[in-house]
C-alpha atoms as a PDB file:
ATOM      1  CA  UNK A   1      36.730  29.403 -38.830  1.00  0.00           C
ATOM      2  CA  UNK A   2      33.162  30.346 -38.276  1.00  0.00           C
ATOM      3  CA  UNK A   3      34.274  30.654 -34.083  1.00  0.00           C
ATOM      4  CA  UNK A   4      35.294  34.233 -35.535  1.00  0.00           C
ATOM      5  CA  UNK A   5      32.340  35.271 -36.709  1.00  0.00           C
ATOM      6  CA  UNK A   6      29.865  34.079 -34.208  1.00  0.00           C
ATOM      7  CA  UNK A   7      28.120  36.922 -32.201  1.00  0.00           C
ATOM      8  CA  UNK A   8      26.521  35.864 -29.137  1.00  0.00           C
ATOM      9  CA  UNK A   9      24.909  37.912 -26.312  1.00  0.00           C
ATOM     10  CA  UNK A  10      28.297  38.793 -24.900  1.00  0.00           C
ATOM     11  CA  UNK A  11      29.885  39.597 -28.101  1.00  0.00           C
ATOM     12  CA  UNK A  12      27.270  42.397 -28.176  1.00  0.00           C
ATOM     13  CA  UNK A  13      28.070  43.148 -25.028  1.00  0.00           C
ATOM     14  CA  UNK A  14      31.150  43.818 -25.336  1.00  0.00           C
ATOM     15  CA  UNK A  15      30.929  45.565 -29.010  1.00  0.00           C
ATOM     16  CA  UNK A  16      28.847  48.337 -27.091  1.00  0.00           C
ATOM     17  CA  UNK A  17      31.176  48.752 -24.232  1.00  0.00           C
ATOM     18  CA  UNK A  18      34.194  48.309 -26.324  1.00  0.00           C
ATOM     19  CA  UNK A  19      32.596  51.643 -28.201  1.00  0.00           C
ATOM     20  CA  UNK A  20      31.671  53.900 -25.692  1.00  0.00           C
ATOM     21  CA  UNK A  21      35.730  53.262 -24.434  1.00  0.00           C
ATOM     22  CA  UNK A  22      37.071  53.554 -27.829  1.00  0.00           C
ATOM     23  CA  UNK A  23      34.741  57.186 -28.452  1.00  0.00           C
ATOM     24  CA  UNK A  24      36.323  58.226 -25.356  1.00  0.00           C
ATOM     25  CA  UNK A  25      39.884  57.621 -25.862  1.00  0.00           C
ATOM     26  CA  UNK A  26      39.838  58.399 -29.491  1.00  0.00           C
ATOM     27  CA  UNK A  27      38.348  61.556 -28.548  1.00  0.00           C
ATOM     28  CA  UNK A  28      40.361  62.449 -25.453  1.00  0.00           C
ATOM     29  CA  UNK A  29      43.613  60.345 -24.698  1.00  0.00           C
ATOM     30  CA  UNK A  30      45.857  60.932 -28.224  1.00  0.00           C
ATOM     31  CA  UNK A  31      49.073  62.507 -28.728  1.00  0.00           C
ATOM     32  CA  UNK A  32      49.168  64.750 -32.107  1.00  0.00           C
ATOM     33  CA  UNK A  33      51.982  63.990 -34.365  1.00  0.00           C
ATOM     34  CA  UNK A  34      53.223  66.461 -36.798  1.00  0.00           C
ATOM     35  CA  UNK A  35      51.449  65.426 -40.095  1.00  0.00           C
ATOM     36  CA  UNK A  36      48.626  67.115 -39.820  1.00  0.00           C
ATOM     37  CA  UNK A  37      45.294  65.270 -38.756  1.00  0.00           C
ATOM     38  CA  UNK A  38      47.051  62.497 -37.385  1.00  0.00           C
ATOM     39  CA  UNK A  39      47.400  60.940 -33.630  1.00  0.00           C
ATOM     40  CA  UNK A  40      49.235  58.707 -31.410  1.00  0.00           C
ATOM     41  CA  UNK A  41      45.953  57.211 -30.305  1.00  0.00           C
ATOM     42  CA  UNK A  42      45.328  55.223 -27.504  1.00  0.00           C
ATOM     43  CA  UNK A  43      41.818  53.445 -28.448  1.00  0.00           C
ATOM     44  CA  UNK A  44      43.895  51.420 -31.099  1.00  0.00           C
ATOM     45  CA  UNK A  45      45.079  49.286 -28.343  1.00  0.00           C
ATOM     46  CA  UNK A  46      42.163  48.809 -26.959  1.00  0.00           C
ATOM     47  CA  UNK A  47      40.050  47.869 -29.864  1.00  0.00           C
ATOM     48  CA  UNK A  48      43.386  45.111 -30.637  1.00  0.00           C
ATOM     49  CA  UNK A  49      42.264  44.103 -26.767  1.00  0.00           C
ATOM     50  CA  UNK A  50      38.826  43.497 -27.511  1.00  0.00           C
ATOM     51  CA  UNK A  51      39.047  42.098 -30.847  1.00  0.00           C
ATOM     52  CA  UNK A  52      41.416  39.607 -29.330  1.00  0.00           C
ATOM     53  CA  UNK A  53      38.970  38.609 -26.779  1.00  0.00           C
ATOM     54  CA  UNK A  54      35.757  38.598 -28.614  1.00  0.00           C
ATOM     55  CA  UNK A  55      36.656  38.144 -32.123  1.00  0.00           C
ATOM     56  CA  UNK A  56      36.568  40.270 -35.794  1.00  0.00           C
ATOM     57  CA  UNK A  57      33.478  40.836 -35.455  1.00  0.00           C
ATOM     58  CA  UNK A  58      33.009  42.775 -32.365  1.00  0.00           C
ATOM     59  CA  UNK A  59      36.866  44.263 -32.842  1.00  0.00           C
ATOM     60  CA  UNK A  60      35.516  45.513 -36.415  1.00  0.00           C
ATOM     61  CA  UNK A  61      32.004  47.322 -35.226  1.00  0.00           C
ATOM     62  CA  UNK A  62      34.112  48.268 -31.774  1.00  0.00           C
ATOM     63  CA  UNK A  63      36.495  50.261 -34.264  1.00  0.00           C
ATOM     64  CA  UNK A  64      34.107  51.772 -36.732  1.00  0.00           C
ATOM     65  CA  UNK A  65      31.238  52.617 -34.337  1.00  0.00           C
ATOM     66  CA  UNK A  66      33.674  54.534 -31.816  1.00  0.00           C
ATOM     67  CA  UNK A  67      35.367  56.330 -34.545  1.00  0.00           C
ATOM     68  CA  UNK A  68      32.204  57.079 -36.470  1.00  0.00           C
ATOM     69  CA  UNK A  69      30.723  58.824 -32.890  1.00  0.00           C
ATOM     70  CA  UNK A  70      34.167  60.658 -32.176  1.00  0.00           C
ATOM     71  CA  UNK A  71      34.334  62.394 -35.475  1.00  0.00           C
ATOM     72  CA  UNK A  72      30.473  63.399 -35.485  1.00  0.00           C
ATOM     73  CA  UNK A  73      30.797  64.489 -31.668  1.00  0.00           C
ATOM     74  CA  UNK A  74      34.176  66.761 -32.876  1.00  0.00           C
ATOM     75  CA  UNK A  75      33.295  67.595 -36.377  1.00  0.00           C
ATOM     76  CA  UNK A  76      30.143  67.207 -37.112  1.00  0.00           C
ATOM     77  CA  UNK A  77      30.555  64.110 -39.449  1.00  0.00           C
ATOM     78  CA  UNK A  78      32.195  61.366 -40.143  1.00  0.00           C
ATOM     79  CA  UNK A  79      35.507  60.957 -41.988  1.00  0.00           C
ATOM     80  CA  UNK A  80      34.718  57.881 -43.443  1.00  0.00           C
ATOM     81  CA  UNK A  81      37.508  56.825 -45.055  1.00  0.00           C
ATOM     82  CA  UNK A  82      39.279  56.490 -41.837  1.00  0.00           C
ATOM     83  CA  UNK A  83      36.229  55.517 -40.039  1.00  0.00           C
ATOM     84  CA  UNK A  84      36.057  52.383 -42.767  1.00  0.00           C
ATOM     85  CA  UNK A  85      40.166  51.961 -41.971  1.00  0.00           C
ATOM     86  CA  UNK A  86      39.613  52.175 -38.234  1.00  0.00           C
ATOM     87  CA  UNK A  87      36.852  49.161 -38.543  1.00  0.00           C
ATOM     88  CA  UNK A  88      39.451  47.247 -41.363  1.00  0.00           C
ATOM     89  CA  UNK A  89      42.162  47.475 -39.076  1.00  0.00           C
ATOM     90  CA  UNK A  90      40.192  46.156 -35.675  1.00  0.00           C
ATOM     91  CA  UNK A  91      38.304  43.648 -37.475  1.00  0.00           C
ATOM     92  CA  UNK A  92      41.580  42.083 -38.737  1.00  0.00           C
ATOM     93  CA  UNK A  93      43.119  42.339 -35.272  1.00  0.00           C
ATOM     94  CA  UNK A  94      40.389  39.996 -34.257  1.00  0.00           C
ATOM     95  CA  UNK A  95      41.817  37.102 -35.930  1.00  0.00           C
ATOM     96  CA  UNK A  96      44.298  37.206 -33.389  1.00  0.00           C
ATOM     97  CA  UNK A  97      40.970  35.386 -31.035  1.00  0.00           C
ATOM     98  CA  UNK A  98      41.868  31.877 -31.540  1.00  0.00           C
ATOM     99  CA  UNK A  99      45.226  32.212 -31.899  1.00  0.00           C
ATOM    100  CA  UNK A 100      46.170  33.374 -28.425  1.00  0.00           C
ATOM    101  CA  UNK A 101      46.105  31.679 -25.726  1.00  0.00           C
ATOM    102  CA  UNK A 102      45.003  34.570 -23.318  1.00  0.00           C
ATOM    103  CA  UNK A 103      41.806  32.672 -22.183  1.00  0.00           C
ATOM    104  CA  UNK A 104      43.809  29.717 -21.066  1.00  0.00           C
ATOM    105  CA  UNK A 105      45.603  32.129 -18.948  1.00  0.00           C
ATOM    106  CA  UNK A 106      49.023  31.452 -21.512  1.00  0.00           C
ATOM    107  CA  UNK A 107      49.492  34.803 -23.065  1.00  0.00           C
ATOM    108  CA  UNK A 108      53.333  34.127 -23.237  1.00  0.00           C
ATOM    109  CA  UNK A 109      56.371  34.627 -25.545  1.00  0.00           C
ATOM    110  CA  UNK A 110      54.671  32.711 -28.684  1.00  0.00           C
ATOM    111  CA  UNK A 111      50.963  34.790 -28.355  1.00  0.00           C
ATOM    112  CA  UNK A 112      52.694  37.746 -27.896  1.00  0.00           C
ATOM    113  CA  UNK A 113      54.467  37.720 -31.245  1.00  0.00           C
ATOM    114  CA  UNK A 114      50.928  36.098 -33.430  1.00  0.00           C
ATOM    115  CA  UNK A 115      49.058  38.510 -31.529  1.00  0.00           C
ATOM    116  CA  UNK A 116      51.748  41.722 -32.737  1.00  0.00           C
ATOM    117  CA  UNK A 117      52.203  40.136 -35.833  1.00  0.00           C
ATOM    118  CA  UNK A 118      48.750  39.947 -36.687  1.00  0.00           C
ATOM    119  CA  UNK A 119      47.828  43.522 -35.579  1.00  0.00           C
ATOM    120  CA  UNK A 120      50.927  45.167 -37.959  1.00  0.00           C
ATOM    121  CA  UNK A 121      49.485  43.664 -40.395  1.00  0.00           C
ATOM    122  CA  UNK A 122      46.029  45.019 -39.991  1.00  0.00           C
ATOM    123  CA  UNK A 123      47.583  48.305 -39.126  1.00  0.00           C
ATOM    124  CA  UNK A 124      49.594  47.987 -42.773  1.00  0.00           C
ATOM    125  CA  UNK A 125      46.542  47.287 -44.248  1.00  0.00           C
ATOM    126  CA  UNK A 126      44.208  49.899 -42.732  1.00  0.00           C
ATOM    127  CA  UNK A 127      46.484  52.469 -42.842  1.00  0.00           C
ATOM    128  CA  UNK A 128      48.774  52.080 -46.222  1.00  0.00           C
ATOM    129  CA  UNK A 129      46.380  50.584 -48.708  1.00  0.00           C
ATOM    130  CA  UNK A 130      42.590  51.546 -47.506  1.00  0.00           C
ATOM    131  CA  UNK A 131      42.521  54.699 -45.590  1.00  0.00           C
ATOM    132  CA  UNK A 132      44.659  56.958 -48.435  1.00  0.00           C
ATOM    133  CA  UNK A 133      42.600  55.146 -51.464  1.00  0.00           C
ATOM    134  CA  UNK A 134      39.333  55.630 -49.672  1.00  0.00           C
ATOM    135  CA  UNK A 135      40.730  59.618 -48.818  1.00  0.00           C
ATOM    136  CA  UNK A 136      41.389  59.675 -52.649  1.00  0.00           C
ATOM    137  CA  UNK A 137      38.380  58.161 -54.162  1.00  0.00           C
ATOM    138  CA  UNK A 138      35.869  59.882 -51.679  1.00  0.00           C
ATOM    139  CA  UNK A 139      37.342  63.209 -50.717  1.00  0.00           C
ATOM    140  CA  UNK A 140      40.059  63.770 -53.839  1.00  0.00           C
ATOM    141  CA  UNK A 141      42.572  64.457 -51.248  1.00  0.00           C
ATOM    142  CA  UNK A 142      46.047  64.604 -52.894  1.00  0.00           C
ATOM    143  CA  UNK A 143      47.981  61.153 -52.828  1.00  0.00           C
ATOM    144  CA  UNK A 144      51.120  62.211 -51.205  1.00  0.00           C
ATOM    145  CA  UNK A 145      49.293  63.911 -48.303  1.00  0.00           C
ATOM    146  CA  UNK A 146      46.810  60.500 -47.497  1.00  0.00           C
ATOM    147  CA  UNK A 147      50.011  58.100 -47.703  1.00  0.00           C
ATOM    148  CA  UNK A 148      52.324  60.228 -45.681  1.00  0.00           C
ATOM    149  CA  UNK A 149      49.232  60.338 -43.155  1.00  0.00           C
ATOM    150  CA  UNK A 150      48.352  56.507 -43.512  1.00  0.00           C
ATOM    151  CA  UNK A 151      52.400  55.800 -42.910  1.00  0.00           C
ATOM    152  CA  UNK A 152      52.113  57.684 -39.564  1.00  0.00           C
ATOM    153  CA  UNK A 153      48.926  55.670 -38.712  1.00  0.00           C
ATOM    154  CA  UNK A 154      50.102  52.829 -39.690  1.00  0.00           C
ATOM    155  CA  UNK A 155      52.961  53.476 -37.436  1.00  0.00           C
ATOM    156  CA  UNK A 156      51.158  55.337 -34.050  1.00  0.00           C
ATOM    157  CA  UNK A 157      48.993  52.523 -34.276  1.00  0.00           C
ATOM    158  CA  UNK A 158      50.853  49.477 -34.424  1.00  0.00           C
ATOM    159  CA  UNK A 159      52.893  50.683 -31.256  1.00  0.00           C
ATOM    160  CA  UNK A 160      49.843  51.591 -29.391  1.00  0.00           C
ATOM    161  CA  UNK A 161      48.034  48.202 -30.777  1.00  0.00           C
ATOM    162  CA  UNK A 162      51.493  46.688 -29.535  1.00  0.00           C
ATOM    163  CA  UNK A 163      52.337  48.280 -26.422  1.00  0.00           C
ATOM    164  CA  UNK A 164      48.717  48.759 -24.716  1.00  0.00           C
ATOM    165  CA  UNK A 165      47.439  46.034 -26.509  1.00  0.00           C
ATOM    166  CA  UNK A 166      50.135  43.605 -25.037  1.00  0.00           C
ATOM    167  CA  UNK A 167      49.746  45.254 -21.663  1.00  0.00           C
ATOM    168  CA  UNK A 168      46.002  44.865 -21.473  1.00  0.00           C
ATOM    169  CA  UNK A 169      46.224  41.076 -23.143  1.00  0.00           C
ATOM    170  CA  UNK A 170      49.375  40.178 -20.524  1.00  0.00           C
ATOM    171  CA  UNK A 171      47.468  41.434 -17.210  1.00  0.00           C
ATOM    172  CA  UNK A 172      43.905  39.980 -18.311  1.00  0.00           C
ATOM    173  CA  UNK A 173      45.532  36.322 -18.838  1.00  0.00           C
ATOM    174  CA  UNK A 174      46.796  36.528 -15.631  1.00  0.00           C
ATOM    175  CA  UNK A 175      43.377  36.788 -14.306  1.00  0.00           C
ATOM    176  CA  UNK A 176      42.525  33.300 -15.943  1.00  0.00           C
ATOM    177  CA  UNK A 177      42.953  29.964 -14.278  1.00  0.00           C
ATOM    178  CA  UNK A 178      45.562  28.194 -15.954  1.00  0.00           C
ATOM    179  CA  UNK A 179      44.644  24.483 -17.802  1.00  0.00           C
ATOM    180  CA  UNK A 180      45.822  22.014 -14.671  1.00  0.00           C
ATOM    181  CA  UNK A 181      46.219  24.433 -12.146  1.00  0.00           C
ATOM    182  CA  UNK A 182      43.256  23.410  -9.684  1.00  0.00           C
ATOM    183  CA  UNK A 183      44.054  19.783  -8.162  1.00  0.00           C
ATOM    184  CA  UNK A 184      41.564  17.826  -6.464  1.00  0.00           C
ATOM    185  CA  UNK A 185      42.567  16.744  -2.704  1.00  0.00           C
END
């Protein structure tokens, strides 16, 4: 267990390079939805890339960081309800880290499904249970309003989690060496 929270130099790394991405797709690569304030957005499935690779850590500060710089580049500040959400959900996607097998080059039927199993249920938990309770408890937005918004996040995200996450994870493992696959002659 404490593989997932180790941060080394290239968990670091990556945690800075996995925000500057995430800023920019959050900011500029989302499709709006029709409840108000809420996006298809792309940068989910990236962070569920990341976090996959490098771990809870790194997919949590990825997440947060990213969003945290989008909304006070757009805004002006930070909505940090969703901002806290955004870090929830990536940091649980990184649990998916040793349960893949994308660095063996085996990203296959049976990672696919822990991998999009474990990123619903980060979305579900982001998005249903802490983004509308923070909304309520920090900003006294009205409940029906921050569920019906945390249902379509919940939602948008999962598939892009799912579909670009998948994508990314699938072409990345075939970039590995499989276990066996060199022979000596």
């Amino acid at each position: 267990m404490k593989d997932y929270f180790k941060i080394t130099t290239k968990t670091i790394v990556a945690t800075g390079l996995g925000a500057a991405i995430f800023t920019l797709l959050f900011m500029y690569v989302k499709i709006p939805s029709p409840v108000p304030e809420t996006s298809f957005q792309t940068a989910y499935g990236l962070s569920a890339f990341f976090a996959t690779l490098f771990g809870p850590i790194a997919g949590g500060l990825i997440a947060f960081i990213g969003h945290a710089l989008s909304d006070s580049i757009q805004y002006g500040s930070p909505w940090w309800s969703w901002v806290i959400a955004s870090g929830m959900a990536s940091f649980i996607f990184g649990f998916a880290y040793k349960r893949t097998s994308v660095e063996e080059g085996e990203f296959k039927t049976k990672s696919i499904i822990t991998f999009n199993a474990i990123q619903i249920l980060g979305n579900a938990v982001a998005w249903l249970i802490v983004a509308p309770v923070l909304d309520i408890a920090i900003y006294s937005e009205p409940a029906n309003l921050v569920f019906a918004q945390g249902a379509i996040a919940a939602v948008m995200n999962s598939i892009s989690a799912g579909v670009l996450g998948t994508l990314l994870l699938i072409a990345y493992s075939a970039t590995k060496a499989k276990k066996g696959s060199l022979s000596k002659k």
